[in-house]
C-alpha atoms as a PDB file:
ATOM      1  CA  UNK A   1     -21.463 -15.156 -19.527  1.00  0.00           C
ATOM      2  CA  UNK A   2     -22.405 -16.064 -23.102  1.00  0.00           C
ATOM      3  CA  UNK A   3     -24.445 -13.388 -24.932  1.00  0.00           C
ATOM      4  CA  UNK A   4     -27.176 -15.874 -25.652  1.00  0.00           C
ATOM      5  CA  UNK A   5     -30.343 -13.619 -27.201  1.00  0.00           C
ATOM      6  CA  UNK A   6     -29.018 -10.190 -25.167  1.00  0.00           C
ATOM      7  CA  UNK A   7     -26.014  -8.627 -26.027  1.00  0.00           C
ATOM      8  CA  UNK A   8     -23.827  -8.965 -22.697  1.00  0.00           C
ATOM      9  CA  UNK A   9     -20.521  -6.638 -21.048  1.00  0.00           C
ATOM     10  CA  UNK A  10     -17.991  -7.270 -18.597  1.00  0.00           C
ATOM     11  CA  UNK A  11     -16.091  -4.035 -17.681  1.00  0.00           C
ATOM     12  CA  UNK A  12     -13.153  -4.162 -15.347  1.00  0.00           C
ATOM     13  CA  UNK A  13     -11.269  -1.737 -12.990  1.00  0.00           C
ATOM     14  CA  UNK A  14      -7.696  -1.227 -13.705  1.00  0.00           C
ATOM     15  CA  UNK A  15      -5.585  -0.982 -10.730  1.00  0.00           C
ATOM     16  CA  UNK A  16      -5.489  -4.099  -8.726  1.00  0.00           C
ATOM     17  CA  UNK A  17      -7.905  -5.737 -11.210  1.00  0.00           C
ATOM     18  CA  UNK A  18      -6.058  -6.243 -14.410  1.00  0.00           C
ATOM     19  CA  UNK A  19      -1.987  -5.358 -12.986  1.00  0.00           C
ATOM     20  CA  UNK A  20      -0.666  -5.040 -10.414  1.00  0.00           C
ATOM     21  CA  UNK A  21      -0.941  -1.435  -8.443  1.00  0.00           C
ATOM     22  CA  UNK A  22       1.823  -2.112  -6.655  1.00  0.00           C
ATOM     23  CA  UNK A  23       4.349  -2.465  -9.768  1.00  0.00           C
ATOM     24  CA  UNK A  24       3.136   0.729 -11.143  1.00  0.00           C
ATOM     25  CA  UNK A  25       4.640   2.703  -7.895  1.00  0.00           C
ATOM     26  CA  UNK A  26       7.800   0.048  -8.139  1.00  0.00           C
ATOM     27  CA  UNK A  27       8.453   1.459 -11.912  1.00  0.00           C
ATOM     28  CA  UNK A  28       7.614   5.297 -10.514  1.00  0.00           C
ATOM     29  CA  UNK A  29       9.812   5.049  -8.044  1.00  0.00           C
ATOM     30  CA  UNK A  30      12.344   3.303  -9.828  1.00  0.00           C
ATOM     31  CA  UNK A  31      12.422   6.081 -12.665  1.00  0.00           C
ATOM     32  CA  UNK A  32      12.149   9.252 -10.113  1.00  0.00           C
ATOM     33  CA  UNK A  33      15.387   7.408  -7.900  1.00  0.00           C
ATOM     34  CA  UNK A  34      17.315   7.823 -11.321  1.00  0.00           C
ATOM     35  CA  UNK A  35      16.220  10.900 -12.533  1.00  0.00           C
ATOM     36  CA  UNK A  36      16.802  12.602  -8.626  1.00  0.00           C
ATOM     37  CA  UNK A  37      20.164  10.899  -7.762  1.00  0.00           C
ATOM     38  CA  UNK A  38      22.131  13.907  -7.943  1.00  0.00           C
ATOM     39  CA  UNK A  39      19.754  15.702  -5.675  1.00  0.00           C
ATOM     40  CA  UNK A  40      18.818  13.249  -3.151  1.00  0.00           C
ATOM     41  CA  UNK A  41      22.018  12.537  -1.539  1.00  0.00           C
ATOM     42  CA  UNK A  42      21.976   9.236   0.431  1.00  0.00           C
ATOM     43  CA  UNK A  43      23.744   6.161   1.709  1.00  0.00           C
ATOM     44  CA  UNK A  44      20.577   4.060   0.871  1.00  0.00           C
ATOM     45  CA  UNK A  45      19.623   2.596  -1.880  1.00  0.00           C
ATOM     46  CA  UNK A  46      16.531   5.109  -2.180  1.00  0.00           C
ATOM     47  CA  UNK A  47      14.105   2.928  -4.751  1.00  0.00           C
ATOM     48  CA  UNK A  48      14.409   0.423  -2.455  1.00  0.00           C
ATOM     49  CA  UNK A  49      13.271   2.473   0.245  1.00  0.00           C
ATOM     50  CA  UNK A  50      10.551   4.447  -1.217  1.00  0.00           C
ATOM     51  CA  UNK A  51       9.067   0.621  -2.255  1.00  0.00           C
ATOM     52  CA  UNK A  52       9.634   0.148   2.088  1.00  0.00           C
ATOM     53  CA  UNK A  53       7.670   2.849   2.748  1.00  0.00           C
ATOM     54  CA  UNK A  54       4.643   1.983   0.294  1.00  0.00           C
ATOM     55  CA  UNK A  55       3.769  -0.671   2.791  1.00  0.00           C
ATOM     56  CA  UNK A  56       3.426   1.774   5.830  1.00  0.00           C
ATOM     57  CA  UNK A  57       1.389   4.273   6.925  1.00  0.00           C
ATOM     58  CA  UNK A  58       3.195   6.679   5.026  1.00  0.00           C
ATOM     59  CA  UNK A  59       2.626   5.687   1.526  1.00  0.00           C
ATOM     60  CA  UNK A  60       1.073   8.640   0.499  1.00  0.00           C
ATOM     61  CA  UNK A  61       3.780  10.715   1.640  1.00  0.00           C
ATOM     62  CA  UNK A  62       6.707   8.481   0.030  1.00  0.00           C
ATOM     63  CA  UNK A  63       8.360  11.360  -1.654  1.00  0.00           C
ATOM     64  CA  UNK A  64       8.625  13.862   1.392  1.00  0.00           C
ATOM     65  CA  UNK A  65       9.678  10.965   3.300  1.00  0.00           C
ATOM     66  CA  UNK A  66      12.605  10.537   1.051  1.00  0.00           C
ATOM     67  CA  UNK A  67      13.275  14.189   0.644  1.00  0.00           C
ATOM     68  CA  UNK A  68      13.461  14.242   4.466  1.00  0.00           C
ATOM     69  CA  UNK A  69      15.474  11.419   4.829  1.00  0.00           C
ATOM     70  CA  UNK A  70      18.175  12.829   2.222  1.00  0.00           C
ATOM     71  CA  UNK A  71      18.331  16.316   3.486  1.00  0.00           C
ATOM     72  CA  UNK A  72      16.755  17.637   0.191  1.00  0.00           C
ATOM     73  CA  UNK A  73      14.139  20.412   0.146  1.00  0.00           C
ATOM     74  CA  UNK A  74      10.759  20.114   0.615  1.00  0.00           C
ATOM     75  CA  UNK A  75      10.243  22.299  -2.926  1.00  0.00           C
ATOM     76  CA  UNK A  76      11.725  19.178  -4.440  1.00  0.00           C
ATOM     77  CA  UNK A  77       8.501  17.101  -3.913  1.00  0.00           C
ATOM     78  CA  UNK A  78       6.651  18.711  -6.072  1.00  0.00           C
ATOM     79  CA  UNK A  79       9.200  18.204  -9.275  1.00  0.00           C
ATOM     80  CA  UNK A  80       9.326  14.232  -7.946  1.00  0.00           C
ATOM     81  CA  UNK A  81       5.807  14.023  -7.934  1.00  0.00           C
ATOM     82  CA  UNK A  82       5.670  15.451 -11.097  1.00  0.00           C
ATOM     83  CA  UNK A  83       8.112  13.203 -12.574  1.00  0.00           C
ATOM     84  CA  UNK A  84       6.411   9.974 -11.168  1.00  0.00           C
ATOM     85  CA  UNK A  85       3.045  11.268 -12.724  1.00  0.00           C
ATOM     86  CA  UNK A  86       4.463  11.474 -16.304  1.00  0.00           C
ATOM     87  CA  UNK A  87       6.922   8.982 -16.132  1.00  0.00           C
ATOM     88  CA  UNK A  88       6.728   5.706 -18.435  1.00  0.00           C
ATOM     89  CA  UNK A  89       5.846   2.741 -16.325  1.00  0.00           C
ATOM     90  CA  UNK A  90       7.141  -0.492 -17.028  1.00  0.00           C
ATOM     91  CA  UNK A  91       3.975  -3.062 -16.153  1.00  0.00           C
ATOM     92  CA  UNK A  92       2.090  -6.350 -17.129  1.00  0.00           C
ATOM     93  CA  UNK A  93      -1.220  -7.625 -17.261  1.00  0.00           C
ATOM     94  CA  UNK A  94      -1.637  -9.770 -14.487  1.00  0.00           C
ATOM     95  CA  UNK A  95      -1.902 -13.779 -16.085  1.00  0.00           C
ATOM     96  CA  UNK A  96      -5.604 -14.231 -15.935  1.00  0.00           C
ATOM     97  CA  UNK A  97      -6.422 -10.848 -17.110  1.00  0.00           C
ATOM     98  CA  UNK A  98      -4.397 -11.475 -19.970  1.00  0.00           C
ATOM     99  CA  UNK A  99      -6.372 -14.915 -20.158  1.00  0.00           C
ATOM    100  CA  UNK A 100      -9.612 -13.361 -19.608  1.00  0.00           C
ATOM    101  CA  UNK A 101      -9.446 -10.744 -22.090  1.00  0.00           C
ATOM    102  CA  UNK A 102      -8.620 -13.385 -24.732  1.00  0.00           C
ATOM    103  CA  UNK A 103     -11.216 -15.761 -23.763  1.00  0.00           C
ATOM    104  CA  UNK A 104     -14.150 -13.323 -22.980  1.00  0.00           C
ATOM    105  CA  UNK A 105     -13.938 -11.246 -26.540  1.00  0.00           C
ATOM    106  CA  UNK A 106     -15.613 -13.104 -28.649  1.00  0.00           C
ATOM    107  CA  UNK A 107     -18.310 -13.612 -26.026  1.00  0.00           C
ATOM    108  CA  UNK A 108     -19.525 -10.132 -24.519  1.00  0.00           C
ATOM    109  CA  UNK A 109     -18.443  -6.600 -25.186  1.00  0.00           C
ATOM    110  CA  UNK A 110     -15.744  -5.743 -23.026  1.00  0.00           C
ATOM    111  CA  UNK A 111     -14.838  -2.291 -21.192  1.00  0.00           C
ATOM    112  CA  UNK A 112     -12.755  -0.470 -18.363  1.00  0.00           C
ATOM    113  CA  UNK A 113     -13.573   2.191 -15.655  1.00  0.00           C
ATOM    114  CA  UNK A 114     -10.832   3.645 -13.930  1.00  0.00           C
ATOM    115  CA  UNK A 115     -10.611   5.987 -11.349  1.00  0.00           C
ATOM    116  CA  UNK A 116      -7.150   8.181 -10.825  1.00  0.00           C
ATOM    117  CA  UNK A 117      -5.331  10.984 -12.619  1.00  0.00           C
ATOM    118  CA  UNK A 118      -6.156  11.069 -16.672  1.00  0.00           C
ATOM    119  CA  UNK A 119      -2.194  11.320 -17.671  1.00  0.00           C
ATOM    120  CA  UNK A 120      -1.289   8.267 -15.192  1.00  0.00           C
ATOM    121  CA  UNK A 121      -4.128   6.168 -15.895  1.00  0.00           C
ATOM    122  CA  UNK A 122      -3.972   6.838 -20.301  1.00  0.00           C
ATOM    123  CA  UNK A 123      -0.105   5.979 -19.372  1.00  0.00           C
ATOM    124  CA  UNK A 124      -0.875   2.896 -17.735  1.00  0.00           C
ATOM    125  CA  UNK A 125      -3.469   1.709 -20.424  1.00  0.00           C
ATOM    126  CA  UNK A 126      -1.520   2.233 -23.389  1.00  0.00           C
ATOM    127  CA  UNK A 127       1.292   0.047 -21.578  1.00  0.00           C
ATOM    128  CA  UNK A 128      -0.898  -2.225 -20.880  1.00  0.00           C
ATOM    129  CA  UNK A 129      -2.352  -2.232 -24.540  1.00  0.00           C
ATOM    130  CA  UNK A 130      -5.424  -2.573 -23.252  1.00  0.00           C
ATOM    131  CA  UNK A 131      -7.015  -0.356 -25.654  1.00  0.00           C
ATOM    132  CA  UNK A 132      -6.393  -3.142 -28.432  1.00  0.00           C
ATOM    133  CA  UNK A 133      -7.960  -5.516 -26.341  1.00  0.00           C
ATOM    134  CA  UNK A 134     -11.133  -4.437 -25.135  1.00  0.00           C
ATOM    135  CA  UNK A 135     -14.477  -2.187 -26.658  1.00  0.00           C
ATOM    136  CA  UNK A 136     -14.330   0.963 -24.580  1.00  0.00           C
ATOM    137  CA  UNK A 137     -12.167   2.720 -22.363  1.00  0.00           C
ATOM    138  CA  UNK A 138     -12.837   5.601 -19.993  1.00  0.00           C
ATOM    139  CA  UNK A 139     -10.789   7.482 -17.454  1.00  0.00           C
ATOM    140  CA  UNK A 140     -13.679   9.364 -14.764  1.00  0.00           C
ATOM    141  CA  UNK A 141     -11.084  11.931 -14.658  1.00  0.00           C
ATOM    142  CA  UNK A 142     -11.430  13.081 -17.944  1.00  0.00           C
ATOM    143  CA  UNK A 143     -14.932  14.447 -17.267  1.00  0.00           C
ATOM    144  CA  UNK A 144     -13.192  15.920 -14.171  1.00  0.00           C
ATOM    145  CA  UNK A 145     -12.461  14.796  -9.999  1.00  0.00           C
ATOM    146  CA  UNK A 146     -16.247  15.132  -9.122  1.00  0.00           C
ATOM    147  CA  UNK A 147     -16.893  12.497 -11.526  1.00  0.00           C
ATOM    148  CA  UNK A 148     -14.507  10.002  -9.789  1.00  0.00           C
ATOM    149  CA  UNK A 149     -16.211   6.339  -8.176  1.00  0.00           C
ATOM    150  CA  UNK A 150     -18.789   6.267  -6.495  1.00  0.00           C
ATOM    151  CA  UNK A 151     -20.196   8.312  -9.252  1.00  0.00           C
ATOM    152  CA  UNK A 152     -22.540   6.667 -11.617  1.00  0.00           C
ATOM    153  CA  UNK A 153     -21.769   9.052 -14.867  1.00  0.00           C
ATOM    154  CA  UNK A 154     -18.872   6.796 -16.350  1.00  0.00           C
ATOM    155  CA  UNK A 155     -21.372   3.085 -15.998  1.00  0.00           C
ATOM    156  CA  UNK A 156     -24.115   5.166 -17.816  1.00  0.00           C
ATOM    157  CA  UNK A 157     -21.914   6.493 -20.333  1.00  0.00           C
ATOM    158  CA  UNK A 158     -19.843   2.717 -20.475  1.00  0.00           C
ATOM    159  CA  UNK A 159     -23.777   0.806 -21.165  1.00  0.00           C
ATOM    160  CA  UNK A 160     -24.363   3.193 -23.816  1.00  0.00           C
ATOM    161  CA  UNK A 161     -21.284   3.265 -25.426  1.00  0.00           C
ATOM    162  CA  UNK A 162     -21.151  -0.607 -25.752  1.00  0.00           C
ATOM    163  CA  UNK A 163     -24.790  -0.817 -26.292  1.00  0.00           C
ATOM    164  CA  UNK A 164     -25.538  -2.869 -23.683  1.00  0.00           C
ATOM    165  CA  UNK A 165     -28.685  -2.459 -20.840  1.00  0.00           C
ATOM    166  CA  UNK A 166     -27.632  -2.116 -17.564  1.00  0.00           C
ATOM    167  CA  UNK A 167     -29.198  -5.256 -15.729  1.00  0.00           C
ATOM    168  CA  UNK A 168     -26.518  -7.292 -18.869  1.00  0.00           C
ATOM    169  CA  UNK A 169     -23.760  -5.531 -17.662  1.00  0.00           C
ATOM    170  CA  UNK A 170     -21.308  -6.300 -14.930  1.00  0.00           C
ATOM    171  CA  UNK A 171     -18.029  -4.840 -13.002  1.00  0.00           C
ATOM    172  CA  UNK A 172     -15.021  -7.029 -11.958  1.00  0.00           C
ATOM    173  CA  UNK A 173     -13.501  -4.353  -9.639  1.00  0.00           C
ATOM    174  CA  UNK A 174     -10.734  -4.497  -6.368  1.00  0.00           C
ATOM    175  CA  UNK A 175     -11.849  -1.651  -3.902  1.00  0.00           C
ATOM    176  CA  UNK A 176     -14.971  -2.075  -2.133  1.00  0.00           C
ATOM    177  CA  UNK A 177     -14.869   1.390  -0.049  1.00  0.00           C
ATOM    178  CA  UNK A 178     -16.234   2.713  -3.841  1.00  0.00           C
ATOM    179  CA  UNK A 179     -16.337   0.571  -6.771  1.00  0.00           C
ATOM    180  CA  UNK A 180     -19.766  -1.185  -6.351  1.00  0.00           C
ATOM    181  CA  UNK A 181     -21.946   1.770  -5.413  1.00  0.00           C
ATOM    182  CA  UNK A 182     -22.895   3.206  -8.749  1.00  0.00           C
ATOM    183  CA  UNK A 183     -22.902  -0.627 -10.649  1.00  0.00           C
ATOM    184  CA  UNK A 184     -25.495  -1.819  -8.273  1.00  0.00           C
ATOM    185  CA  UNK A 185     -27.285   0.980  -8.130  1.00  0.00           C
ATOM    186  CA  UNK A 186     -28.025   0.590 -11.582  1.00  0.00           C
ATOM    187  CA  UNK A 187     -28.516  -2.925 -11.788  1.00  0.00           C
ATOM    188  CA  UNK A 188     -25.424  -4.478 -12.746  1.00  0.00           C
ATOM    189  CA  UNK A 189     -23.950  -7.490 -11.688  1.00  0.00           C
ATOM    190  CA  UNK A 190     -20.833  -6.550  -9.127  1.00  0.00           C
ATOM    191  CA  UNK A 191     -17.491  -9.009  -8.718  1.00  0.00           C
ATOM    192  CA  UNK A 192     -14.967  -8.460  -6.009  1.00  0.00           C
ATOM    193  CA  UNK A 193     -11.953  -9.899  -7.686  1.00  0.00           C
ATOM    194  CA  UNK A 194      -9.618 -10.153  -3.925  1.00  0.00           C
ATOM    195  CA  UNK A 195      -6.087 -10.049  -4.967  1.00  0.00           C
ATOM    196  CA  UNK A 196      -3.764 -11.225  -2.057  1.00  0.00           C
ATOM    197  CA  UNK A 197      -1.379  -8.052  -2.470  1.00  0.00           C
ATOM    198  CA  UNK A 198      -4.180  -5.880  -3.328  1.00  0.00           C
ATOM    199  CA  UNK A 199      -3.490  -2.331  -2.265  1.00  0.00           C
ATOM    200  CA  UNK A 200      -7.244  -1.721  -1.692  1.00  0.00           C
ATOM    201  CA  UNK A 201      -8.617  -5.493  -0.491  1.00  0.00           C
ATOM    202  CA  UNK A 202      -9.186  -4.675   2.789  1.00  0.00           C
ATOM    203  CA  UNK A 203     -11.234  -1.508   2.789  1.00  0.00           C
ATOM    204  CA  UNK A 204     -14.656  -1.578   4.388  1.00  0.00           C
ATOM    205  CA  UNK A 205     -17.332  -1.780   1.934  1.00  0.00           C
ATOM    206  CA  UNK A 206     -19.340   1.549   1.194  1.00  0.00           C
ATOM    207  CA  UNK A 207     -22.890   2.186   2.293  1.00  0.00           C
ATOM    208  CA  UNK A 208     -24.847  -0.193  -0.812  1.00  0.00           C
ATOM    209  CA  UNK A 209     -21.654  -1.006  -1.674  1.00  0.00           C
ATOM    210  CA  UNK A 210     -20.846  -4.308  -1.645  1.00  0.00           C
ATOM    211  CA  UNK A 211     -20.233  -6.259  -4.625  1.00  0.00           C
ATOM    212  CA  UNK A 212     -22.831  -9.354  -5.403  1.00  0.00           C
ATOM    213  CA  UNK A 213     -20.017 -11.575  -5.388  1.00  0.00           C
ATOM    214  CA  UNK A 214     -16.512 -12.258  -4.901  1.00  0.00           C
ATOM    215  CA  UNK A 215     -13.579 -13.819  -6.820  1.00  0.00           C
ATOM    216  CA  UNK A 216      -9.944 -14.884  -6.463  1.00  0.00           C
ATOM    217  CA  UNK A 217      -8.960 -15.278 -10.094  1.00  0.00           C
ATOM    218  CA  UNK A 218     -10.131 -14.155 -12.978  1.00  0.00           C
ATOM    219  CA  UNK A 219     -10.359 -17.299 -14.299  1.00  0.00           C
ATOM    220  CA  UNK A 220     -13.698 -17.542 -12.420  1.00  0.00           C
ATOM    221  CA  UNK A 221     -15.445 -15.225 -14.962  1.00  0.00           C
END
């Protein structure tokens, strides 16, 4: 994906895509077990099971789970929520991102698109450092929820800021149910990068979108 006589732009999701989702709940969980100890009183070790319950049907209800489970109540949810939200999480790039963004700089522009809330996903970006290592960064929620994927406003906003027409562009992203809509409805080229313990792998693609083509690795790129 050499620039050759167009000026060219790989943009990547976040979650799933660069780290690992599932170590970003570990470290939440991890920090909201130590900060709650005194109030969740329990004969379990409760990180661990908050990280047992992320694999079940009740991972978006880990914390009332827990509070259940300990006898706490339910007006302490809130505060844990909170707490995981704002708390400092302890992640990595995933190897071949870290690869990737080496290798591709000095070839395309580079950029990322991520969906979630602005305070966790600015936490997770400066831990990731990613700002130092790509062109352009934007959160969808910073122009507000209704601006979330499928949403085309944040590509739009991405090819301009990099400089970069659409049909030169492309997405590496890991949830199909929304990622690819807006990229190929404006043209770009769309990668399904399928990581084995990706939270969001297995979701049904969305109406238009599918992604053009699928990866294991970002090594492929």
């Amino acid at each position: 994906m050499t620039r050759g006589g167009h000026e060219r732009a790989i943009v990547f999701d976040l979650d799933d895509t660069l780290y690992p989702e599932r170590a970003y709940a570990f470290s939440g969980f991890d920090s909201v077990a130590a900060a709650f100890a005194e109030r969740l009183s329990a004969d379990f070790d409760v990180s661990a099971r908050m990280r047992e319950l992320f694999d079940t049907p009740d991972r978006h209800r880990v914390f009332n789970a827990i509070a259940a489970q300990c006898n706490a109540p339910e007006s302490i949810v809130a505060e844990m929520i909170d707490h995981f939200r704002h708390h400092a999480p302890r992640i990595q790039l995933h190897s071949d991102a870290e690869a990737a963004l080496t290798r591709l700089r000095p070839s395309c522009k580079l950029g990322v698109i991520s969906d979630g809330y602005s305070i966790v996903q600015h936490a997770k970006i400066d831990a990731l450092d990613v700002r130092q290592r790509v062109d352009a960064v934007i959160v969808t929620d910073d122009y507000g929820r209704a601006f979330w994927k499928p949403h085309p406003r944040a590509f739009e906003e991405m090819a301009a800021l990099l400089g970069v027409e659409h049909r030169h562009c492309a997405y590496v992203a890991d949830n199909p149910a929304k990622d690819f809509v807006a990229p190929n409805a404006l043209g770009w080229r769309t990668v399904f990068i399928e990581r084995p313990d990706g939270v969001h792998a297995k979701n049904p693609p969305a109406d238009s979108g599918a992604a053009r083509e699928t990866i294991m690795s970002l090594d492929a790129l």
